[in-house]
C-alpha atoms as a PDB file:
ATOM      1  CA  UNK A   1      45.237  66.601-110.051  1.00  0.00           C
ATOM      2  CA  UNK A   2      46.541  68.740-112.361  1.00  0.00           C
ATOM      3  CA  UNK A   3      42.891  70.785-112.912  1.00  0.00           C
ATOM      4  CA  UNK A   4      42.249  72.201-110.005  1.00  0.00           C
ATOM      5  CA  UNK A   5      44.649  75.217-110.910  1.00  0.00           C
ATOM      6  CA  UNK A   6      42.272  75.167-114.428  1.00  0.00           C
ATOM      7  CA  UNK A   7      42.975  74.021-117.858  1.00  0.00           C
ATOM      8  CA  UNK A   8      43.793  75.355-121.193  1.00  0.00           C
ATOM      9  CA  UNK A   9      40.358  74.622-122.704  1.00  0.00           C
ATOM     10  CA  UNK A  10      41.258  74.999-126.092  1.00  0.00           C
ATOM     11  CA  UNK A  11      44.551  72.872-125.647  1.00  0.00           C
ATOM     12  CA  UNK A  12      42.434  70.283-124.058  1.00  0.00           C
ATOM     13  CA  UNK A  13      39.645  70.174-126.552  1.00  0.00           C
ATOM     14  CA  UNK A  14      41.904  70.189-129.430  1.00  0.00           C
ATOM     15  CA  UNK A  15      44.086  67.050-128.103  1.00  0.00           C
ATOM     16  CA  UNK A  16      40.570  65.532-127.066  1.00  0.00           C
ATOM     17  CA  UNK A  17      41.665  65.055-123.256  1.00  0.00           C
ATOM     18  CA  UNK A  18      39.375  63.675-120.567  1.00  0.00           C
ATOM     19  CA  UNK A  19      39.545  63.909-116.969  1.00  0.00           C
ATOM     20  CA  UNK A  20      37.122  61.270-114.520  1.00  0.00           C
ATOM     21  CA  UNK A  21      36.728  62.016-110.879  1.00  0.00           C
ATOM     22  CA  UNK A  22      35.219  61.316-107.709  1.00  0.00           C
ATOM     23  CA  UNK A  23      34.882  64.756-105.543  1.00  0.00           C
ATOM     24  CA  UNK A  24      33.347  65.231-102.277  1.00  0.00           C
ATOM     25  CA  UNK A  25      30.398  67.363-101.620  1.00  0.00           C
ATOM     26  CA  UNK A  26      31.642  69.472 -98.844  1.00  0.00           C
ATOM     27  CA  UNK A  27      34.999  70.452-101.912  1.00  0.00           C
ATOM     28  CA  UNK A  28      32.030  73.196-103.100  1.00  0.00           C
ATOM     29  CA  UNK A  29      31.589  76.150-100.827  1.00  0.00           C
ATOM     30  CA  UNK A  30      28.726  77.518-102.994  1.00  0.00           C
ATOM     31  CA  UNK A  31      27.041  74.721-103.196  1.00  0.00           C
ATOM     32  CA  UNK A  32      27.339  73.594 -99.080  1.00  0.00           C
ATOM     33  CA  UNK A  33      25.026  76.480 -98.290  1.00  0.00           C
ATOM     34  CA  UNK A  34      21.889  74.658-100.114  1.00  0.00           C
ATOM     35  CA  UNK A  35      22.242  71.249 -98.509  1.00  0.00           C
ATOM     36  CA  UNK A  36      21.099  69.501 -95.657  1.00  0.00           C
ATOM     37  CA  UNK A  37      25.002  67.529 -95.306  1.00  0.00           C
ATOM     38  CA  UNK A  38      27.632  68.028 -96.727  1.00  0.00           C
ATOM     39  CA  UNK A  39      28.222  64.529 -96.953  1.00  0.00           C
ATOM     40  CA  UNK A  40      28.485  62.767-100.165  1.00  0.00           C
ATOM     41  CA  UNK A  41      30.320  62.478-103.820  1.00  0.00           C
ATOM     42  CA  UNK A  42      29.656  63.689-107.033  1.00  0.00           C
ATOM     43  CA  UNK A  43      31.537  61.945-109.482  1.00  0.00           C
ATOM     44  CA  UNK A  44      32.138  63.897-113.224  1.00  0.00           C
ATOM     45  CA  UNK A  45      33.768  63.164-116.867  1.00  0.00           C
ATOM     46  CA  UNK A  46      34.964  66.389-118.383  1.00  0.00           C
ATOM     47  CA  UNK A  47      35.675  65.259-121.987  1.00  0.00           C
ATOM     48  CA  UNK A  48      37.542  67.579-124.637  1.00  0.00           C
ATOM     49  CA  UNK A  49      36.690  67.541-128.608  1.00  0.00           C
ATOM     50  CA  UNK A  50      35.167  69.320-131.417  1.00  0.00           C
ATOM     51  CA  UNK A  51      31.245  69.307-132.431  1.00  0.00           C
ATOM     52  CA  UNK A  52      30.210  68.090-136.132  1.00  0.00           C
ATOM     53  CA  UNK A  53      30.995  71.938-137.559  1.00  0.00           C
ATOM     54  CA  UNK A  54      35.186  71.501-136.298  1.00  0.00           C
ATOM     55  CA  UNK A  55      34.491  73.877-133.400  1.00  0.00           C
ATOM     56  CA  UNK A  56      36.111  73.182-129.800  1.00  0.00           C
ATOM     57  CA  UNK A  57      33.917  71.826-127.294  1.00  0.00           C
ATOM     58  CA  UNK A  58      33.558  70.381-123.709  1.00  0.00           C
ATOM     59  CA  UNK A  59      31.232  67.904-122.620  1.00  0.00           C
ATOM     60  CA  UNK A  60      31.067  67.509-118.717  1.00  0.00           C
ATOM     61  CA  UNK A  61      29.326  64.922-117.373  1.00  0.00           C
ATOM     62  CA  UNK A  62      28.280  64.809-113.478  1.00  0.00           C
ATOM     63  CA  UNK A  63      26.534  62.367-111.704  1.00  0.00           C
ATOM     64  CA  UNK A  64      25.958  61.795-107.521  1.00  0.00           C
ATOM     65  CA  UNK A  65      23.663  62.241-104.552  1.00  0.00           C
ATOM     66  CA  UNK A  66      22.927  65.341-102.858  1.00  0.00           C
ATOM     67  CA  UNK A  67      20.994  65.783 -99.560  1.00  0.00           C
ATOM     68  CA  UNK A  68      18.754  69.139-100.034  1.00  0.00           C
ATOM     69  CA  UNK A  69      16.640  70.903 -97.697  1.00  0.00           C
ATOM     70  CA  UNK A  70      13.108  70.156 -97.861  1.00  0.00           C
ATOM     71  CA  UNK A  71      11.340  73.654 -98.300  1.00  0.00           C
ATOM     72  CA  UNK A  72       8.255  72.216 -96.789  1.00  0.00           C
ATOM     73  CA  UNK A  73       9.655  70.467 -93.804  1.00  0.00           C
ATOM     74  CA  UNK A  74      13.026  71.644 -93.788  1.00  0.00           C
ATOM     75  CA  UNK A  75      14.153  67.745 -93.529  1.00  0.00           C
ATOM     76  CA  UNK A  76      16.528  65.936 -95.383  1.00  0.00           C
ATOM     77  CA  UNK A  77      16.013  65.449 -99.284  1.00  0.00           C
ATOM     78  CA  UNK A  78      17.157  63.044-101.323  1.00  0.00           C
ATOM     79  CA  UNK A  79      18.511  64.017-105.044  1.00  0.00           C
ATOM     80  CA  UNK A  80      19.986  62.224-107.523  1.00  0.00           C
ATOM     81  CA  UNK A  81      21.911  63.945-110.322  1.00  0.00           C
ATOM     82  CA  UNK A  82      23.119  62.770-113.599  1.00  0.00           C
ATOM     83  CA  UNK A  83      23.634  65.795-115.906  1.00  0.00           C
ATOM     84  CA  UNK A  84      25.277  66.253-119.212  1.00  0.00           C
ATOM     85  CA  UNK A  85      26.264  69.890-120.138  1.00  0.00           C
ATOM     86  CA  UNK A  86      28.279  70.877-123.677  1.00  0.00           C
ATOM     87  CA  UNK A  87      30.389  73.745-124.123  1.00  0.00           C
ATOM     88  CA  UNK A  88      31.282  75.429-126.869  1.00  0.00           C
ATOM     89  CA  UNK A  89      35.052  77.036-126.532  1.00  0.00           C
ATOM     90  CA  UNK A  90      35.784  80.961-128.118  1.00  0.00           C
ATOM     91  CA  UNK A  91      38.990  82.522-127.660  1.00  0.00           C
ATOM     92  CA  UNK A  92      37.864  85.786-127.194  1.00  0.00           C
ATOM     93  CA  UNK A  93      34.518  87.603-126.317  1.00  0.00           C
ATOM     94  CA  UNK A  94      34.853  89.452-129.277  1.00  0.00           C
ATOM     95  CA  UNK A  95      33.871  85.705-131.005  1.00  0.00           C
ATOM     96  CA  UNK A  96      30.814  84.946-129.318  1.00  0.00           C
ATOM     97  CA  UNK A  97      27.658  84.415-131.432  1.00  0.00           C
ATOM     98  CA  UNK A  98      25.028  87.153-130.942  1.00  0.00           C
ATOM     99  CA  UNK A  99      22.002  86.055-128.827  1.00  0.00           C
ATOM    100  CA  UNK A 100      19.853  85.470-131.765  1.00  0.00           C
ATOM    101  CA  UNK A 101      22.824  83.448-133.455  1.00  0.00           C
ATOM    102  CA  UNK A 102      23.366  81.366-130.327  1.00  0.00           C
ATOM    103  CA  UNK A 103      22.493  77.608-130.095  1.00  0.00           C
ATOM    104  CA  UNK A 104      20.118  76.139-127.971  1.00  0.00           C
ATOM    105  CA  UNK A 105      21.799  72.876-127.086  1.00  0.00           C
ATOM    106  CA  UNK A 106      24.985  74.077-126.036  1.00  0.00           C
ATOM    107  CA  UNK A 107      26.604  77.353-123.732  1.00  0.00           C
ATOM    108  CA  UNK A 108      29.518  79.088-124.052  1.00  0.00           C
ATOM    109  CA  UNK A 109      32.653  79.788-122.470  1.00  0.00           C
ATOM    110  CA  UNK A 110      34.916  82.607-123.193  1.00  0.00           C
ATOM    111  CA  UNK A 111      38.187  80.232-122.982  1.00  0.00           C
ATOM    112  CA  UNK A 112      41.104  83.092-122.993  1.00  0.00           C
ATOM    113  CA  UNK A 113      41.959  82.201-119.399  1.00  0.00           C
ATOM    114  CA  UNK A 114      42.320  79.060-117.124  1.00  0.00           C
ATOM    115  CA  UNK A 115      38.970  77.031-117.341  1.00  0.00           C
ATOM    116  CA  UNK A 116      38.562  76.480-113.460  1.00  0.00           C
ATOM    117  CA  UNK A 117      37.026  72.978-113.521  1.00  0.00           C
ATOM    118  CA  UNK A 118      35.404  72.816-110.217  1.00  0.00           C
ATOM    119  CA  UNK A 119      33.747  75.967-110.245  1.00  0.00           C
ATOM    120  CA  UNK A 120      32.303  74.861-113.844  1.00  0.00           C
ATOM    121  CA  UNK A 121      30.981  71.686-111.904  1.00  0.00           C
ATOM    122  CA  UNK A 122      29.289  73.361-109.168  1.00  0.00           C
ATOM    123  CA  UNK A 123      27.764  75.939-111.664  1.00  0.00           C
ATOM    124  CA  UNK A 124      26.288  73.572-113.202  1.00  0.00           C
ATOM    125  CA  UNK A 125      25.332  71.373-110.476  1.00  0.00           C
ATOM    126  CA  UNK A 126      23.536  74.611-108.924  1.00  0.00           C
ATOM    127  CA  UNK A 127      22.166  75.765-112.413  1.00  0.00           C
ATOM    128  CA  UNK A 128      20.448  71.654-112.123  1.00  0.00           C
ATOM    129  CA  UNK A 129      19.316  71.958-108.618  1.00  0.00           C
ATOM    130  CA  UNK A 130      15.387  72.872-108.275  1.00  0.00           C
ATOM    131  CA  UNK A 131      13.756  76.419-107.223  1.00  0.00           C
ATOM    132  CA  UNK A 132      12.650  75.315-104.214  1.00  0.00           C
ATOM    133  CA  UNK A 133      13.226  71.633-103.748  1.00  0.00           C
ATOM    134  CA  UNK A 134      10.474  69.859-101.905  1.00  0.00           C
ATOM    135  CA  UNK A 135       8.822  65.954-100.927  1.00  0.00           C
ATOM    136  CA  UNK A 136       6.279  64.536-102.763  1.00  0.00           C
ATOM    137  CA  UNK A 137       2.824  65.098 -99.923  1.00  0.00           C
ATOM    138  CA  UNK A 138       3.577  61.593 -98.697  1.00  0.00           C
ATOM    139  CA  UNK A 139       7.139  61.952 -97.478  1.00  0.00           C
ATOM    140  CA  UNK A 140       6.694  65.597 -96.118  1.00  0.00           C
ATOM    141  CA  UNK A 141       3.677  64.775 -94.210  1.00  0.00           C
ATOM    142  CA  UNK A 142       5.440  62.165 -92.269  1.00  0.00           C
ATOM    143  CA  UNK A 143       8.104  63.956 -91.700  1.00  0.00           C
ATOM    144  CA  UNK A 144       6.503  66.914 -90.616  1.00  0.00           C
ATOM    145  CA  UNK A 145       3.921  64.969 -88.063  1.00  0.00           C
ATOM    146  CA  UNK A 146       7.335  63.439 -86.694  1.00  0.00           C
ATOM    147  CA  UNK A 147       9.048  66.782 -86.206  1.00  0.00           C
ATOM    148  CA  UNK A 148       5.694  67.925 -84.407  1.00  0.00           C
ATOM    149  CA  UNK A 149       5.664  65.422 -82.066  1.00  0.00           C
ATOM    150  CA  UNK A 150       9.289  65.737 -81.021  1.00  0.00           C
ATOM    151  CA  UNK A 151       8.912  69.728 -80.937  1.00  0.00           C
ATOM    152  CA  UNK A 152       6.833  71.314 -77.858  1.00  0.00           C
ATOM    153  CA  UNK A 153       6.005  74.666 -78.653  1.00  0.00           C
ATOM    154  CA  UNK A 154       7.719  77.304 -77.411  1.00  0.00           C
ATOM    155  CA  UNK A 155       4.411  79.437 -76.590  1.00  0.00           C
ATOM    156  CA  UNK A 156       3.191  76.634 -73.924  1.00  0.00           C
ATOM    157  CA  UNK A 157       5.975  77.735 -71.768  1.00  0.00           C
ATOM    158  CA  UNK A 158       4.632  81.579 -72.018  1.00  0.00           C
ATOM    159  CA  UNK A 159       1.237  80.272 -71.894  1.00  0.00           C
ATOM    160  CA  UNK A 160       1.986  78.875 -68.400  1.00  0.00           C
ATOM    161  CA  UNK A 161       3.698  82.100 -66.953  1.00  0.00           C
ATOM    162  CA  UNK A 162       0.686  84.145 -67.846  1.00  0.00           C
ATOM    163  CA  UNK A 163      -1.375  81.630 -65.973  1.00  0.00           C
ATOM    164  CA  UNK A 164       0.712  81.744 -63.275  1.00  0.00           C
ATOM    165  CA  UNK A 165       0.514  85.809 -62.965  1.00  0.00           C
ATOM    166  CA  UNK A 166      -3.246  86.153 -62.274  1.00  0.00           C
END
Protein backbone atom coordinates (compact mmCIF):
# COMPACT_ATOMS: atom_id res chain seq x y z
CA UNK A 1 0.00 0.00 0.00
CA UNK A 2 2.09 2.32 -1.37
CA UNK A 3 -0.25 5.58 -0.06
CA UNK A 4 -0.13 5.46 3.23
CA UNK A 5 3.36 7.34 3.20
CA UNK A 6 1.15 9.97 0.71
CA UNK A 7 1.19 10.54 -2.93
CA UNK A 8 2.46 12.94 -5.42
CA UNK A 9 -0.96 14.44 -6.22
CA UNK A 10 -0.06 16.09 -9.20
CA UNK A 11 1.92 12.96 -10.55
CA UNK A 12 -1.10 10.97 -9.80
CA UNK A 13 -3.69 13.20 -11.33
CA UNK A 14 -1.72 13.80 -14.36
CA UNK A 15 -1.17 9.86 -15.13
CA UNK A 16 -4.98 9.51 -14.04
CA UNK A 17 -4.14 6.81 -11.23
CA UNK A 18 -6.75 5.26 -8.96
CA UNK A 19 -6.43 3.57 -5.78
CA UNK A 20 -9.74 1.22 -4.24
CA UNK A 21 -9.68 0.12 -0.67
CA UNK A 22 -11.28 -1.44 2.13
CA UNK A 23 -9.98 0.27 5.60
CA UNK A 24 -11.07 -0.42 9.00
CA UNK A 25 -12.72 2.03 11.22
CA UNK A 26 -10.60 1.80 14.25
CA UNK A 27 -7.22 2.81 11.22
CA UNK A 28 -8.65 6.67 12.12
CA UNK A 29 -7.66 7.99 15.49
CA UNK A 30 -9.64 11.24 14.92
CA UNK A 31 -12.41 9.81 13.92
CA UNK A 32 -12.58 6.76 16.91
CA UNK A 33 -13.32 9.48 19.42
CA UNK A 34 -16.97 10.19 17.80
CA UNK A 35 -18.17 6.60 17.60
CA UNK A 36 -19.92 4.25 19.58
CA UNK A 37 -17.33 1.05 18.06
CA UNK A 38 -14.79 1.15 16.42
CA UNK A 39 -15.85 -1.68 14.54
CA UNK A 40 -16.48 -1.53 10.92
CA UNK A 41 -15.04 -0.62 7.19
CA UNK A 42 -15.15 2.19 5.11
CA UNK A 43 -14.31 1.35 1.76
CA UNK A 44 -12.96 4.51 -0.76
CA UNK A 45 -11.91 5.15 -4.62
CA UNK A 46 -9.42 7.96 -4.80
CA UNK A 47 -9.36 8.62 -8.59
CA UNK A 48 -6.70 11.03 -10.31
CA UNK A 49 -7.55 13.33 -13.55
CA UNK A 50 -8.16 16.70 -14.83
CA UNK A 51 -11.68 18.70 -14.76
CA UNK A 52 -13.23 20.01 -18.24
CA UNK A 53 -10.81 23.41 -17.97
CA UNK A 54 -7.25 20.84 -18.09
CA UNK A 55 -6.74 21.49 -14.37
CA UNK A 56 -5.54 18.52 -11.95
CA UNK A 57 -8.06 17.05 -9.85
CA UNK A 58 -8.97 14.26 -7.30
CA UNK A 59 -12.14 12.69 -6.89
CA UNK A 60 -12.39 10.48 -3.65
CA UNK A 61 -15.09 8.47 -3.21
CA UNK A 62 -15.99 6.82 0.36
CA UNK A 63 -18.62 4.71 1.24
CA UNK A 64 -19.31 2.38 4.75
CA UNK A 65 -21.10 2.11 8.07
CA UNK A 66 -20.32 3.95 11.08
CA UNK A 67 -21.78 3.37 14.59
CA UNK A 68 -22.26 7.07 16.20
CA UNK A 69 -23.30 8.07 19.51
CA UNK A 70 -26.79 8.93 19.90
CA UNK A 71 -26.79 12.54 21.49
CA UNK A 72 -30.17 11.84 22.91
CA UNK A 73 -29.65 8.45 24.38
CA UNK A 74 -26.11 8.07 24.09
CA UNK A 75 -26.87 4.48 22.33
CA UNK A 76 -25.61 3.10 19.35
CA UNK A 77 -26.36 4.88 15.89
CA UNK A 78 -26.47 3.60 12.79
CA UNK A 79 -24.90 5.71 9.67
CA UNK A 80 -24.44 5.00 6.38
CA UNK A 81 -22.00 7.01 4.26
CA UNK A 82 -21.52 7.28 0.61
CA UNK A 83 -19.74 10.59 -0.17
CA UNK A 84 -18.13 11.97 -3.23
CA UNK A 85 -15.62 14.88 -2.67
CA UNK A 86 -13.45 16.65 -5.78
CA UNK A 87 -10.27 18.29 -5.41
CA UNK A 88 -8.77 20.64 -7.26
CA UNK A 89 -4.68 20.27 -7.18
CA UNK A 90 -2.28 23.83 -7.00
CA UNK A 91 1.30 23.58 -6.69
CA UNK A 92 1.78 26.31 -4.58
CA UNK A 93 -0.36 28.56 -2.20
CA UNK A 94 0.72 31.35 -4.03
CA UNK A 95 -1.89 29.69 -6.94
CA UNK A 96 -4.93 29.42 -5.07
CA UNK A 97 -8.02 31.28 -6.37
CA UNK A 98 -9.12 34.17 -4.10
CA UNK A 99 -12.27 33.41 -2.02
CA UNK A 100 -14.51 35.26 -4.29
CA UNK A 101 -12.81 33.40 -7.37
CA UNK A 102 -13.21 30.01 -5.71
CA UNK A 103 -15.68 27.31 -6.96
CA UNK A 104 -18.42 26.01 -5.19
CA UNK A 105 -18.38 22.40 -6.27
CA UNK A 106 -14.98 21.58 -5.61
CA UNK A 107 -12.01 22.34 -2.57
CA UNK A 108 -8.63 22.73 -2.79
CA UNK A 109 -5.49 21.28 -1.87
CA UNK A 110 -2.21 22.96 -1.80
CA UNK A 111 -0.36 19.76 -3.46
CA UNK A 112 3.53 20.87 -2.92
CA UNK A 113 3.96 18.05 -0.41
CA UNK A 114 2.90 14.33 0.08
CA UNK A 115 -1.01 14.15 -0.19
CA UNK A 116 -1.54 11.93 3.03
CA UNK A 117 -4.50 9.83 1.80
CA UNK A 118 -5.95 8.66 4.98
CA UNK A 119 -6.01 11.76 6.75
CA UNK A 120 -7.86 13.26 3.50
CA UNK A 121 -10.44 10.33 4.10
CA UNK A 122 -11.14 10.90 7.61
CA UNK A 123 -11.38 14.74 6.96
CA UNK A 124 -13.80 14.24 4.95
CA UNK A 125 -15.59 11.53 6.56
CA UNK A 126 -15.70 13.95 9.77
CA UNK A 127 -16.46 17.12 7.59
CA UNK A 128 -19.85 14.45 6.45
CA UNK A 129 -20.65 13.35 9.89
CA UNK A 130 -23.74 15.39 11.54
CA UNK A 131 -23.56 18.24 14.41
CA UNK A 132 -24.99 16.29 16.79
CA UNK A 133 -26.13 12.99 15.43
CA UNK A 134 -29.35 11.74 16.91
CA UNK A 135 -32.58 8.85 16.44
CA UNK A 136 -35.52 9.65 14.84
CA UNK A 137 -38.29 9.98 18.38
CA UNK A 138 -39.18 6.36 17.72
CA UNK A 139 -35.82 4.66 18.06
CA UNK A 140 -34.54 6.97 20.95
CA UNK A 141 -37.57 6.53 22.97
CA UNK A 142 -37.14 2.86 23.07
CA UNK A 143 -33.94 2.94 23.70
CA UNK A 144 -34.01 5.30 26.33
CA UNK A 145 -37.14 3.50 28.31
CA UNK A 146 -34.76 0.32 27.99
CA UNK A 147 -31.71 2.01 29.47
CA UNK A 148 -34.15 3.27 32.34
CA UNK A 149 -35.27 0.17 33.27
CA UNK A 150 -31.87 -1.50 33.43
CA UNK A 151 -30.40 1.70 35.36
CA UNK A 152 -31.47 2.17 39.22
CA UNK A 153 -30.71 5.49 40.21
CA UNK A 154 -27.96 6.25 42.03
CA UNK A 155 -29.93 8.76 44.48
CA UNK A 156 -32.24 5.71 45.85
CA UNK A 157 -29.21 4.42 47.52
CA UNK A 158 -28.68 8.04 49.32
CA UNK A 159 -32.29 8.26 49.68
CA UNK A 160 -32.19 5.14 51.90
CA UNK A 161 -29.17 6.25 54.16
CA UNK A 162 -30.95 9.44 55.02
CA UNK A 163 -33.89 7.34 56.03
CA UNK A 164 -31.92 5.27 57.90
CA UNK A 165 -30.25 8.34 60.01
CA UNK A 166 -33.44 9.70 61.67
Amino acid sequence: MTYQTGIDGLDFARKSLEIRDTIAVFDFSRLKDVLFSPDGEIQFVLSGGRDTQGHPELELHVSGQLDLVCQRCLGAMALELNTISRFLLVPDENRLPAPEEEREDVDYIVADTPIDVLALIEDEVLLGLPLAPAHDDVNCSDALSAAKEQKESPFKVLQGLKLNKD
